[in-house]
N, C-alpha and C. Protein backbone atom coordinates (compact mmCIF):
# COMPACT_ATOMS: atom_id res chain seq x y z
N UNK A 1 17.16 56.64 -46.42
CA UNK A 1 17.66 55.38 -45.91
C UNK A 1 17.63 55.35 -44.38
N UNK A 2 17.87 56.54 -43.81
CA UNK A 2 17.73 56.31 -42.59
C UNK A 2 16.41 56.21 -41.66
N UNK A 3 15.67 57.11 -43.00
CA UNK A 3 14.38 56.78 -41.72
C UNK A 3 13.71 55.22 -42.02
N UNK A 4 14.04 54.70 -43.44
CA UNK A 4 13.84 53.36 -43.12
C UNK A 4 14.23 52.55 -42.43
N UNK A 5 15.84 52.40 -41.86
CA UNK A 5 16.08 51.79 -40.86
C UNK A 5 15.49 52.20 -39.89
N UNK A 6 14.94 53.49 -39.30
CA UNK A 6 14.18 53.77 -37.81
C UNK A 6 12.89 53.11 -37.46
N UNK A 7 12.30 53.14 -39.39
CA UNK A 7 11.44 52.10 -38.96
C UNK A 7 11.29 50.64 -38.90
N UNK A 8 12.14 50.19 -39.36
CA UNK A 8 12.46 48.87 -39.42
C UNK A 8 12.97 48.65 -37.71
N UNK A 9 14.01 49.27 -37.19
CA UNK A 9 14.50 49.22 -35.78
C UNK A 9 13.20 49.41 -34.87
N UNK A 10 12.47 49.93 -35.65
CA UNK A 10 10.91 50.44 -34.17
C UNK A 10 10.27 49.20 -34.19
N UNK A 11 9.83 48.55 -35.44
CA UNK A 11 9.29 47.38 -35.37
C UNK A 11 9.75 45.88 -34.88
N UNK A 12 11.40 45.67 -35.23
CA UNK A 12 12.25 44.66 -34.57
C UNK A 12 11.40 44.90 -33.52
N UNK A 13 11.76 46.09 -32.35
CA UNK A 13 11.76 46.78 -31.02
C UNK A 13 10.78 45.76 -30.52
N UNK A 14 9.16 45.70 -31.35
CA UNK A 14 7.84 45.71 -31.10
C UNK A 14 7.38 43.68 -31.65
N UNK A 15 8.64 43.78 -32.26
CA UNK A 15 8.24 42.04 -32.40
C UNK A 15 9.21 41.86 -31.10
N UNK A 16 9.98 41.66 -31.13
CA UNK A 16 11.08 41.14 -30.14
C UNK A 16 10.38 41.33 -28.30
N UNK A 17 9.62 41.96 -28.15
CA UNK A 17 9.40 42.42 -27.02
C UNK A 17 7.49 42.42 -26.95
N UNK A 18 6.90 41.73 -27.87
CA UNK A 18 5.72 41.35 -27.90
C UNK A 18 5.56 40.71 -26.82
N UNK A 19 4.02 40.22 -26.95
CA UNK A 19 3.34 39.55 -25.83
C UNK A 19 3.73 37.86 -26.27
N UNK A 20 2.13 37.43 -26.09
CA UNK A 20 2.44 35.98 -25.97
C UNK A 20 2.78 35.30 -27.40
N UNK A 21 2.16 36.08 -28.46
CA UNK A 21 2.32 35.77 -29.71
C UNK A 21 3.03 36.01 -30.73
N UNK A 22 4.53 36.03 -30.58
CA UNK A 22 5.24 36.77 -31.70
C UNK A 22 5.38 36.81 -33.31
N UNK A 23 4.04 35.43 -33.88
CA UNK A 23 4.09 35.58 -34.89
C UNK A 23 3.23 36.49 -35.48
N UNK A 24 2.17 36.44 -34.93
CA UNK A 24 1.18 37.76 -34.85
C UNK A 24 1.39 39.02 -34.61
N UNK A 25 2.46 39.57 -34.09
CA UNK A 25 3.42 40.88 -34.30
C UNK A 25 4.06 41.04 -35.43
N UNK A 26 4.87 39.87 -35.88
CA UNK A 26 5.59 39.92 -37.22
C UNK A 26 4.86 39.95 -38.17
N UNK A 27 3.95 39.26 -38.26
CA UNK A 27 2.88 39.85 -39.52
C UNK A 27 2.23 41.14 -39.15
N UNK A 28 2.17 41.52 -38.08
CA UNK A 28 1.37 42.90 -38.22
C UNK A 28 2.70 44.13 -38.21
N UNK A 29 4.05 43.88 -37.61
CA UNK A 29 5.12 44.64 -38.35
C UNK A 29 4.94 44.80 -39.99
N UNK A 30 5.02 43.71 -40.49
CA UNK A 30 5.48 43.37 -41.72
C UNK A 30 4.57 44.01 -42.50
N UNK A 31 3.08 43.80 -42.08
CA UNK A 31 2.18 44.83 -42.82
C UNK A 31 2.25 45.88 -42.59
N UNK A 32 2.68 46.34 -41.42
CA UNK A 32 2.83 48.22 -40.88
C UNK A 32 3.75 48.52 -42.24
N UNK A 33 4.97 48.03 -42.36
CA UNK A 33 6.50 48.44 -42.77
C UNK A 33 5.62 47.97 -44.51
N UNK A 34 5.08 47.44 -45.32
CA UNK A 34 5.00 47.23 -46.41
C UNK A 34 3.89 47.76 -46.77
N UNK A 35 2.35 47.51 -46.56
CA UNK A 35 1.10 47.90 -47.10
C UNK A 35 0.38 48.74 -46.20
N UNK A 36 0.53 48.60 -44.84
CA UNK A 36 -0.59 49.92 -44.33
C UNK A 36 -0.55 51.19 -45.18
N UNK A 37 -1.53 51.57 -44.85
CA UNK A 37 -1.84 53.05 -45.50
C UNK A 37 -1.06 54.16 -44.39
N UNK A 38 -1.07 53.87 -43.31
CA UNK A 38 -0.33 54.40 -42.69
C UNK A 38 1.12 54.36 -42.10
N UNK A 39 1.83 53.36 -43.20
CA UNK A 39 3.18 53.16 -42.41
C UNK A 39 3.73 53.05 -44.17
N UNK A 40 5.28 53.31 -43.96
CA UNK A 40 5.90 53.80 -44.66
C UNK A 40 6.08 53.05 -46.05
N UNK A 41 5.15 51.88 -46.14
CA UNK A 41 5.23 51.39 -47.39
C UNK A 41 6.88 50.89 -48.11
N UNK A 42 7.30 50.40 -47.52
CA UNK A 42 9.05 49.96 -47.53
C UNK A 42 9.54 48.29 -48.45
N UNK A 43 10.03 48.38 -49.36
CA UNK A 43 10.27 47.07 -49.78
C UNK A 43 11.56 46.61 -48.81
N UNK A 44 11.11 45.66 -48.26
CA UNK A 44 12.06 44.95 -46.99
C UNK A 44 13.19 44.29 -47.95
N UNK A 45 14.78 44.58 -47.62
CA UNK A 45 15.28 43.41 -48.05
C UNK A 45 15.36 42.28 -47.37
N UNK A 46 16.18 41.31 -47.65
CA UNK A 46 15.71 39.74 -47.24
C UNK A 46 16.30 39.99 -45.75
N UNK A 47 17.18 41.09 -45.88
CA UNK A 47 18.70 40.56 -44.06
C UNK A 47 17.43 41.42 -43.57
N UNK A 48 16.29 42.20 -43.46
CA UNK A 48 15.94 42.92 -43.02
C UNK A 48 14.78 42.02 -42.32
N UNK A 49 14.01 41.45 -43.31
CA UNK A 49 12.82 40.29 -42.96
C UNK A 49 13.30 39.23 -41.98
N UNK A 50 14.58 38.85 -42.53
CA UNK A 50 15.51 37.86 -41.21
C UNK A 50 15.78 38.51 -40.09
N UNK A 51 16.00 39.57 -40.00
CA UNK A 51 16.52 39.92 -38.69
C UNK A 51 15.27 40.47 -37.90
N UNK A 52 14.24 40.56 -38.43
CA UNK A 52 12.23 40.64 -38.14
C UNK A 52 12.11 38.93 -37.30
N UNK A 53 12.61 38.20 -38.23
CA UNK A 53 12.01 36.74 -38.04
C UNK A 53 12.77 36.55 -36.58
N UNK A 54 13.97 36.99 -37.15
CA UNK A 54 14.88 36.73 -35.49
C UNK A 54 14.72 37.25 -34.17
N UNK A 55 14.06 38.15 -34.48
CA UNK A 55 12.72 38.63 -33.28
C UNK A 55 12.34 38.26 -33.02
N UNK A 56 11.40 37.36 -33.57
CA UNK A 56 9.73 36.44 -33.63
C UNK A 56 10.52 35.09 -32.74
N UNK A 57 11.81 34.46 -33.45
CA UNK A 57 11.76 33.53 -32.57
C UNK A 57 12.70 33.33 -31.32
N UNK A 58 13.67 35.08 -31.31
CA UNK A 58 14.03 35.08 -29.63
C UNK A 58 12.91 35.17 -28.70
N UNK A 59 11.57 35.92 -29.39
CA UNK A 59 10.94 36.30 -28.34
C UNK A 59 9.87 34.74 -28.23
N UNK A 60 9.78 33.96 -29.09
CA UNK A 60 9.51 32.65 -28.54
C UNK A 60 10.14 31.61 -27.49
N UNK A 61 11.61 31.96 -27.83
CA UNK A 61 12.69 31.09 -26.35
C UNK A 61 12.45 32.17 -25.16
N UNK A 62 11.91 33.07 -25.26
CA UNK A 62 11.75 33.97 -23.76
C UNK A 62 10.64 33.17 -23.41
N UNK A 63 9.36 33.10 -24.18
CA UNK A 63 8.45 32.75 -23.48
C UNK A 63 8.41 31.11 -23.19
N UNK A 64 8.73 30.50 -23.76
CA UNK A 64 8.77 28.84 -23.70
C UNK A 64 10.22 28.41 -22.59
N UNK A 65 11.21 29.47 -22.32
CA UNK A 65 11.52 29.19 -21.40
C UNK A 65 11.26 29.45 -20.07
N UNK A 66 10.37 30.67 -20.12
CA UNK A 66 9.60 31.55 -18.59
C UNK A 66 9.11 30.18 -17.84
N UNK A 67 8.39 29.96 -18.75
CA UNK A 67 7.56 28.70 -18.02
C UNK A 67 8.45 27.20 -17.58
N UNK A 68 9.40 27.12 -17.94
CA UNK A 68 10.16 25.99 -17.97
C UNK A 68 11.12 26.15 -16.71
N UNK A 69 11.86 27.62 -16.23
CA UNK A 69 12.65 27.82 -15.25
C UNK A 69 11.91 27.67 -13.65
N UNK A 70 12.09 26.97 -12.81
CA UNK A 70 11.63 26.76 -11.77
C UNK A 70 11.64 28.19 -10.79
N UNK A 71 12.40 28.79 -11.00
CA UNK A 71 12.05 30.15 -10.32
C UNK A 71 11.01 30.92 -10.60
N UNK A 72 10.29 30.79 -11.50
CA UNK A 72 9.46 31.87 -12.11
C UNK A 72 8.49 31.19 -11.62
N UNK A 73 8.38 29.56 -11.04
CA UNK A 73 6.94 28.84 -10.86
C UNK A 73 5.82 30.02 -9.82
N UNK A 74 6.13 30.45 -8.79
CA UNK A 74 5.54 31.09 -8.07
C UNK A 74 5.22 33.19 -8.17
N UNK A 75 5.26 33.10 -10.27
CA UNK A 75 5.33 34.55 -10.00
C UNK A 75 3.98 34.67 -11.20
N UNK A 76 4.13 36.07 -11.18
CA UNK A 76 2.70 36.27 -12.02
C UNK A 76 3.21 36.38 -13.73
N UNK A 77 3.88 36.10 -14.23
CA UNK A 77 4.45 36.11 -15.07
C UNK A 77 4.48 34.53 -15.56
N UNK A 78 4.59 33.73 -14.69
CA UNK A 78 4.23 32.15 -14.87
C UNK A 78 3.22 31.44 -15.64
N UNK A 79 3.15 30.48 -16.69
CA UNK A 79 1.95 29.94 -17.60
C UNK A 79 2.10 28.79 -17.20
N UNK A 80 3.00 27.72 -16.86
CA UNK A 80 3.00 26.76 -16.58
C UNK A 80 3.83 25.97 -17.84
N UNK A 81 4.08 24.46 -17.44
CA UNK A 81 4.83 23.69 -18.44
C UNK A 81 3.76 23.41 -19.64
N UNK A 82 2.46 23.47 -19.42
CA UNK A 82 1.99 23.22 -20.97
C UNK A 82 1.66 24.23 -21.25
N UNK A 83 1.97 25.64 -21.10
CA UNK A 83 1.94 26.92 -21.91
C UNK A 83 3.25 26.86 -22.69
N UNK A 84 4.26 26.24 -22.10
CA UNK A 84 5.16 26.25 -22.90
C UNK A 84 5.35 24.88 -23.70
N UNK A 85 4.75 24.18 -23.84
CA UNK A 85 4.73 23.11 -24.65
C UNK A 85 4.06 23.62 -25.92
N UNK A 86 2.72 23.86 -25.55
CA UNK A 86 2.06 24.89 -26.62
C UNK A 86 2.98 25.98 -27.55
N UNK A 87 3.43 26.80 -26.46
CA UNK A 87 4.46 28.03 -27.29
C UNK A 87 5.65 26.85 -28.04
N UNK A 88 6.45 25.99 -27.40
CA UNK A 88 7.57 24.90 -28.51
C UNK A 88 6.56 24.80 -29.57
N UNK A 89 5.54 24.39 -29.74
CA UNK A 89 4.83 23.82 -30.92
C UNK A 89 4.33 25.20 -31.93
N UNK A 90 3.91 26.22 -31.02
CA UNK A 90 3.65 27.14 -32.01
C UNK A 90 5.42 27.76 -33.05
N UNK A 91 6.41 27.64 -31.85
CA UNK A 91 7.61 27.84 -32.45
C UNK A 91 8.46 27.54 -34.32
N UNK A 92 7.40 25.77 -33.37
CA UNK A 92 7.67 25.24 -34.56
C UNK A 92 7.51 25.61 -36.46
N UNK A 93 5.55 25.69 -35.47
CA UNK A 93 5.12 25.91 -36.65
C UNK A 93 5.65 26.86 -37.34
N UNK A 94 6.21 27.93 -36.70
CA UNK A 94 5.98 29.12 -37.26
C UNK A 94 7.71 28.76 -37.95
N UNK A 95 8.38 28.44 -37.22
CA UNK A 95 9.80 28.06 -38.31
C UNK A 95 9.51 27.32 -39.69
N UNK A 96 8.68 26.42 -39.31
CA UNK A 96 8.08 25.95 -40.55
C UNK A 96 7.87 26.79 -41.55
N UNK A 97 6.62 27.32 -41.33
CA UNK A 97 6.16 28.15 -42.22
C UNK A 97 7.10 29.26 -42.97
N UNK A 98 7.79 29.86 -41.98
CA UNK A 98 8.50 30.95 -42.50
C UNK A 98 9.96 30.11 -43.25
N UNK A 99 10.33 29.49 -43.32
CA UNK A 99 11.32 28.39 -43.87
C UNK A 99 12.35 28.90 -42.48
N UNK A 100 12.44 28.65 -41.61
CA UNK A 100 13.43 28.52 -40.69
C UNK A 100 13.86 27.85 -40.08
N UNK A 101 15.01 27.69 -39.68
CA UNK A 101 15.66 26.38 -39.25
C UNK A 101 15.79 26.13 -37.33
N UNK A 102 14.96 25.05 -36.66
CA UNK A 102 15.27 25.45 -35.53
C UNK A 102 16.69 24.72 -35.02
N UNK A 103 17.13 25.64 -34.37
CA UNK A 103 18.18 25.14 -34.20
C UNK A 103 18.56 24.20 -32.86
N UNK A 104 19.35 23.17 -32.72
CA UNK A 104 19.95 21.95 -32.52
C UNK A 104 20.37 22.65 -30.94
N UNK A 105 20.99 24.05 -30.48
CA UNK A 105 20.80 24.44 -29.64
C UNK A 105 19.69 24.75 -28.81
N UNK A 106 18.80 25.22 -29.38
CA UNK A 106 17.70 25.99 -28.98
C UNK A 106 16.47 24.63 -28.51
N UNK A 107 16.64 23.68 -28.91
CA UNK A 107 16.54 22.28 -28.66
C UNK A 107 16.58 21.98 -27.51
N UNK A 108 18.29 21.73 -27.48
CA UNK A 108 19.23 20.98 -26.44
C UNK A 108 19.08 22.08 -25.15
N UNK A 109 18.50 23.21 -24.83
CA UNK A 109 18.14 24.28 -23.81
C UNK A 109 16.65 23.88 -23.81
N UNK A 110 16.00 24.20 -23.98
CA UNK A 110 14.27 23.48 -23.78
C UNK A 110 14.88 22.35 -23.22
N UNK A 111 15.48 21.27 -23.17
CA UNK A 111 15.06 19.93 -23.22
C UNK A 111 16.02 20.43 -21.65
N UNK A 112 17.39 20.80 -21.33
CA UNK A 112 17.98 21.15 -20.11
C UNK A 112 16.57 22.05 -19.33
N UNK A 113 16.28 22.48 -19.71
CA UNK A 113 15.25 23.62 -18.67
C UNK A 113 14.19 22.39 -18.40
N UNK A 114 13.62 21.84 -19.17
CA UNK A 114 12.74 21.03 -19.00
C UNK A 114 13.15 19.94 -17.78
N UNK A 115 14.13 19.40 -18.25
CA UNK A 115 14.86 17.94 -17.18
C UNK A 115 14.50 18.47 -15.90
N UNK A 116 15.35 19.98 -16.06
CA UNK A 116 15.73 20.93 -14.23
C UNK A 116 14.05 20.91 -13.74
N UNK A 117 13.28 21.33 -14.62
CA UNK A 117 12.04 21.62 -14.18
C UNK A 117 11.18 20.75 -13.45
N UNK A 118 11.49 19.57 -14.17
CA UNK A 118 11.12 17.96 -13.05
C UNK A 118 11.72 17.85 -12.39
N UNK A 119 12.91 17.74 -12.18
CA UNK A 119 13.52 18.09 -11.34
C UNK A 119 13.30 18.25 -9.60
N UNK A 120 13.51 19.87 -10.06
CA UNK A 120 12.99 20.42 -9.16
C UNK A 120 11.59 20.31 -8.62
N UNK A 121 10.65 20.44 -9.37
CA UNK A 121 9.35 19.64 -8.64
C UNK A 121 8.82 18.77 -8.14
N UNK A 122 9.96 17.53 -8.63
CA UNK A 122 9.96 15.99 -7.47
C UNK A 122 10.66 16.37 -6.44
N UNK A 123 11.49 17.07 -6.59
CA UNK A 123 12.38 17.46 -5.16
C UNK A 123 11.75 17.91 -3.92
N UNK A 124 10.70 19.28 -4.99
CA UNK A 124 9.71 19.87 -3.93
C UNK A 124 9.17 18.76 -3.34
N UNK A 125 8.70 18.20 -4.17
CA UNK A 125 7.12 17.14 -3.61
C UNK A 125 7.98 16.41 -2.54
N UNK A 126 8.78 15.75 -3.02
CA UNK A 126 9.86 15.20 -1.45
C UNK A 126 9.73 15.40 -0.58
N UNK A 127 10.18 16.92 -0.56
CA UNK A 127 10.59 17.69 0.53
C UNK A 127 9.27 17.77 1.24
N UNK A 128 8.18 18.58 0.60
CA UNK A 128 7.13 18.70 2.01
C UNK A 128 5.98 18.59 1.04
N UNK A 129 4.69 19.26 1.35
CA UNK A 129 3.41 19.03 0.55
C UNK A 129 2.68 20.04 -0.36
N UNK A 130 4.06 19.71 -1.03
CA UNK A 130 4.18 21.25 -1.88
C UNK A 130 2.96 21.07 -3.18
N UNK A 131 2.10 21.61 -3.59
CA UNK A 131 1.37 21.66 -4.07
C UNK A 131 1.90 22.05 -6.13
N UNK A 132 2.00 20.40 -6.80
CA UNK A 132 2.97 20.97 -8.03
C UNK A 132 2.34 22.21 -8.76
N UNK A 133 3.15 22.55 -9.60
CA UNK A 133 2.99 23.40 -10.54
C UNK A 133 2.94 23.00 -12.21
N UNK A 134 2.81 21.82 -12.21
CA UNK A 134 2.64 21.12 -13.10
C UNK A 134 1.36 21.10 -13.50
N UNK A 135 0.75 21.71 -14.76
CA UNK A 135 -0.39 22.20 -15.34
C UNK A 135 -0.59 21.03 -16.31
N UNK A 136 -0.50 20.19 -16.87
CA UNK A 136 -0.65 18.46 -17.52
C UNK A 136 -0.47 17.41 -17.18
N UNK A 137 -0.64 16.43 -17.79
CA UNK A 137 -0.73 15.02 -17.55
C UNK A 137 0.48 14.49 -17.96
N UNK A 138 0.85 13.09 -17.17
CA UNK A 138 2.23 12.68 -17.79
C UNK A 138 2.27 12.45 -19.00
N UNK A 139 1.43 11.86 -19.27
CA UNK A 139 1.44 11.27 -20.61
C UNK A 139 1.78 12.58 -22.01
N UNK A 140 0.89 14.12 -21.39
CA UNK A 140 1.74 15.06 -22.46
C UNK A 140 3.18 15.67 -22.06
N UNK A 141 3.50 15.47 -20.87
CA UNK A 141 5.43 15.68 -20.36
C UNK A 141 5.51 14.26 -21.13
N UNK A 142 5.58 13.51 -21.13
CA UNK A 142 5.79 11.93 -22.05
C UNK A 142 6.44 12.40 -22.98
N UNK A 143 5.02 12.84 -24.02
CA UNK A 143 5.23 13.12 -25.25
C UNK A 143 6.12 13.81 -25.79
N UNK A 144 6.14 15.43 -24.79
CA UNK A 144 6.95 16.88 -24.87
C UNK A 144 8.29 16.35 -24.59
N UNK A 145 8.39 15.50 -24.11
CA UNK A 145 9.97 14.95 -23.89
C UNK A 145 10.60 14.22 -25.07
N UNK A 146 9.72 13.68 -25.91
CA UNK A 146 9.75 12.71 -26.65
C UNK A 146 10.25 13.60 -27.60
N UNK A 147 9.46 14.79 -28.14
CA UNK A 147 9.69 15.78 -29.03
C UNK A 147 11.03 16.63 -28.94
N UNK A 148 11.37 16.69 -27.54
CA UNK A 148 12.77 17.32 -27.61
C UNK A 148 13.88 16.48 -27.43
N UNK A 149 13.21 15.28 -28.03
CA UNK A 149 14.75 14.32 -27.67
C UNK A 149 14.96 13.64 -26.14
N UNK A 150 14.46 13.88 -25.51
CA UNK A 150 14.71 12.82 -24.07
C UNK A 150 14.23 12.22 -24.50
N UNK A 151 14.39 10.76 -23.77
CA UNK A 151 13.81 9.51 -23.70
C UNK A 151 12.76 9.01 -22.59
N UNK A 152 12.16 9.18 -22.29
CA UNK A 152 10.82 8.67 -21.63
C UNK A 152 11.79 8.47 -20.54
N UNK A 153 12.68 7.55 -20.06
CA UNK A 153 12.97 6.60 -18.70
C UNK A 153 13.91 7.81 -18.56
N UNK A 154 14.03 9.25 -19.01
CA UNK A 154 15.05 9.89 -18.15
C UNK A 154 14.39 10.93 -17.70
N UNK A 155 13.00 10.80 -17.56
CA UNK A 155 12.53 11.35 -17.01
C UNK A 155 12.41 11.04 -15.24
N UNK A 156 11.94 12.14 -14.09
CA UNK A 156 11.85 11.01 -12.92
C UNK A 156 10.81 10.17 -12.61
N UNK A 157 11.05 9.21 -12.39
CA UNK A 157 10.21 7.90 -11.81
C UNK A 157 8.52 8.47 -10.91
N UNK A 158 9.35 9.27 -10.25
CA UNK A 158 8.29 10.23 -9.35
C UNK A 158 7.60 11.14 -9.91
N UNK A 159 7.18 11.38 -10.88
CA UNK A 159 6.39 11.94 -11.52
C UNK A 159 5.49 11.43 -11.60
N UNK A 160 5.19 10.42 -11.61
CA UNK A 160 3.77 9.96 -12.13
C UNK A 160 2.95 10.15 -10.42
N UNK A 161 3.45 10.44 -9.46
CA UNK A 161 2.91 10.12 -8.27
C UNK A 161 2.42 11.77 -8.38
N UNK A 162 2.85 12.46 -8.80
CA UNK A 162 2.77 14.45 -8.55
C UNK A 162 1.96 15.08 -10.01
N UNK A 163 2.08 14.01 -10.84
CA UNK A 163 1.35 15.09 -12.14
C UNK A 163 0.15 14.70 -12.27
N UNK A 164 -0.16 15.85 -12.28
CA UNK A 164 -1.69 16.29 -12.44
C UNK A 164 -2.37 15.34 -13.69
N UNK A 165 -3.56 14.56 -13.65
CA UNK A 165 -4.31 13.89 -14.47
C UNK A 165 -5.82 14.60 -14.75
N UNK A 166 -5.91 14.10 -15.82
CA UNK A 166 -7.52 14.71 -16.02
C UNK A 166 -8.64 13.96 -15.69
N UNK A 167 -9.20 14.29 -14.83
CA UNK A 167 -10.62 13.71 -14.23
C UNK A 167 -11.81 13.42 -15.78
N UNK A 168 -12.64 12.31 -15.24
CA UNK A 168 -13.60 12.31 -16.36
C UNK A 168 -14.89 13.24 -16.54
N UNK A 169 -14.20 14.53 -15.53
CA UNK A 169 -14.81 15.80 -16.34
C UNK A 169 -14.06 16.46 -16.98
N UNK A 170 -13.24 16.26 -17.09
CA UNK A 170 -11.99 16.91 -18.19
C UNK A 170 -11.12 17.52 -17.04
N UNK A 171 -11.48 18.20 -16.21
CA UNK A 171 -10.93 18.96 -15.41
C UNK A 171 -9.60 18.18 -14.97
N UNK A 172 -8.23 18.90 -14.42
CA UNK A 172 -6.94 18.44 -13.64
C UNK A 172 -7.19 18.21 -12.60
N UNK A 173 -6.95 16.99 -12.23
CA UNK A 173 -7.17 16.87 -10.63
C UNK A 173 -5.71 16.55 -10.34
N UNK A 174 -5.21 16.68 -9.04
CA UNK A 174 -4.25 15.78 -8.41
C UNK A 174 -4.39 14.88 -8.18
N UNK A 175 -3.60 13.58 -8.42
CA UNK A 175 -3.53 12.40 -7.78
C UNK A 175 -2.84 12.09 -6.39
């Protein structure tokens, strides 16, 4: 019993602290811990698979909020606001799929990090000729707002003057 919990605790370890993809860890835990030929072949109980999953989707609010906190805009660790729009949506899916419930908090924090994040980047732009960090178009902050519950008009006004649009080579240009 115990060395099954060591391995069950090694793998949490290795979802929870994955890279960009934590559902793709949890399935490759899940196969280490059940069918590899080389891993301990373990029938998971259910609190065991949940507390796997609960890995998968703390380590999704790490990454969907990295990108959302305005301090991190200028570090190498930074993806931008539609890396994390992308990661909310992969979140989703993956609650979906796995039957999980997202929760009403975890929500209402995306949607606060998000507000601050405009925020602060109309502020910049204000202030001097700060070059945004805003990696999309309004129209997908529009949408991404739409999805976490803001309402379009509480967004700032000044945005549309700072976010980046796509040229009719596809490419982001500034306006």
């Amino acid at each position: 019993m115990k060395r099954e919990t060591e391995h069950i605790d090694n793998e949490w370890f290795v979802v929870r602290h994955s890279g960009e993809l934590p559902e793709v860890a949890l399935h490759s835990s899940l196969y280490y811990l059940t069918e590899a030929e080389d891993g301990p072949k373990l029938t998971l109980a259910e609190h065991h698979l949940r507390e796997l999953q609960a890995a998968a989707m703390e380590r999704y609010r790490d990454i969907i909020l990295r990108d959302l906190l305005p301090e991190n805009r200028n570090t190498s660790m930074y993806r931008g606001v539609k890396r994390a729009i992308i990661n909310y949506q992969r979140y989703q899916r993956f609650c979906l799929r796995q039957a999980l419930e997202v929760s009403d908090g975890f929500i209402d924090e995306v949607a606060e990090a998000f507000s601050s994040l405009l925020a602060v980047e109309v502020a910049d732009a204000k202030a001097s000729a700060y070059e945004t960090a805003l990696n999309c178009s309004l129209n997908e902050l529009q949408s991404f707002a739409m999805e976490i519950g803001l309402a379009v008009n509480e967004l700032p006004k000044e945005l549309a003057g700072i976010c980046p649009v796509p040229d009719p080579s596809g490419e982001i240009a500034i306006v």
